[in-house]
Protein backbone atom coordinates (compact mmCIF):
# COMPACT_ATOMS: atom_id res chain seq x y z
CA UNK A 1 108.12 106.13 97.78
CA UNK A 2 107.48 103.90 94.80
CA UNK A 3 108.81 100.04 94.86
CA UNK A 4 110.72 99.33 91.64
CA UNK A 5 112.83 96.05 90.83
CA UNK A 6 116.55 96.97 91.38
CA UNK A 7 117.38 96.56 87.92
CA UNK A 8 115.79 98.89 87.01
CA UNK A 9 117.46 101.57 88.76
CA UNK A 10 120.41 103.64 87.30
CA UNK A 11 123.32 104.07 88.47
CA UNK A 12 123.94 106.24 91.63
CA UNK A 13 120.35 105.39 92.25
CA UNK A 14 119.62 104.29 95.93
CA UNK A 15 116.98 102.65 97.66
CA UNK A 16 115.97 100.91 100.09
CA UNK A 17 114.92 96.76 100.19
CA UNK A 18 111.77 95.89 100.67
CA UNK A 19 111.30 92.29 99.16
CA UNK A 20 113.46 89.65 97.82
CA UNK A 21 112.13 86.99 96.07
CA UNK A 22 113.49 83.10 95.00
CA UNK A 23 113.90 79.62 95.93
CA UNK A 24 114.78 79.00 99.46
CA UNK A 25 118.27 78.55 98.66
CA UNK A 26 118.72 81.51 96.72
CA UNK A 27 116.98 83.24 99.54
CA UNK A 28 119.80 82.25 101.68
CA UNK A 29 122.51 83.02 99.87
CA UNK A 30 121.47 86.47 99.32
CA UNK A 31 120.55 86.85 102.75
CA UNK A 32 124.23 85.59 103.59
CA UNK A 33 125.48 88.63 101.34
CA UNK A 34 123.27 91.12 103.39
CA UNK A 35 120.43 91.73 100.81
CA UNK A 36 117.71 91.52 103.13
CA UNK A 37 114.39 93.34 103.35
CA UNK A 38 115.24 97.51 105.22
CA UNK A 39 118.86 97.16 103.77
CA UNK A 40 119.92 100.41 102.19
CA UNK A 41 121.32 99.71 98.72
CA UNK A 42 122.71 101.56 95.89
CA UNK A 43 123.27 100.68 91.95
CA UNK A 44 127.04 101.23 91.56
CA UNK A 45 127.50 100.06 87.69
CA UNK A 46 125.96 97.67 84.44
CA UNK A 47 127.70 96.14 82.34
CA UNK A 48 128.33 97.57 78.64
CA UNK A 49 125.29 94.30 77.66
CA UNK A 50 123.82 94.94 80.98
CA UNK A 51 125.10 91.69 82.92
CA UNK A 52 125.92 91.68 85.31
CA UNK A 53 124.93 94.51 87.89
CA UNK A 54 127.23 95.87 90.77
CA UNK A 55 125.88 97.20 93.70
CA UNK A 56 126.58 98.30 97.19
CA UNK A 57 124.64 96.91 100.57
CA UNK A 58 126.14 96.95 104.05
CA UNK A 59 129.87 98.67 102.87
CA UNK A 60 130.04 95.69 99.96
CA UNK A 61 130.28 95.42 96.58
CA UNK A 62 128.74 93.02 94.67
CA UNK A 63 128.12 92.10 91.71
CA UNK A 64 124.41 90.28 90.53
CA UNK A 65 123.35 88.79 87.20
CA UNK A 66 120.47 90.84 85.79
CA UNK A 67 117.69 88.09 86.40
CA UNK A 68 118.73 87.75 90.32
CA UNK A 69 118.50 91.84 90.62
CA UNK A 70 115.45 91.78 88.98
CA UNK A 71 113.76 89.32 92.08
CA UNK A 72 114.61 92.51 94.68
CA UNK A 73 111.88 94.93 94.86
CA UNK A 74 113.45 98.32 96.46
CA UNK A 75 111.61 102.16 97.12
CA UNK A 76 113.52 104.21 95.44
């Protein structure tokens, strides 16, 4: 499967994590919202100027500014 940054996927797109990148902090606090590396995850929505992004890991919804989605390399 090819790896492609999660923003760039479309929505109803799915994939699945494979890396996350960012600051140690910003590590954690995705980790703490359950976007971790073999977490299945699906593009629910853009916005109409493309920020921010909604998604769907673990059951949630949640909602990611462009730049952050752009750090999370899924295969898709």
């Amino acid at each position: 499967m090819p790896v492609r940054r999660l923003d760039e996927l479309k929505p109803g797109e799915k994939g699945r994590i494979v890396k996350v990148g960012g600051t140690r902090n910003y590590l954690r606090r995705l980790r703490d919202m359950g976007l971790v590396a073999g977490s299945d995850i699906e593009m629910e929505r853009i916005a109409p100027l493309g920020d921010p992004v909604e998604v769907k890991v673990k059951g949630y919804h949640l909602a990611l500014r462009r730049e952050e989605a752009a750090g999370i390399q899924v295969e898709a």
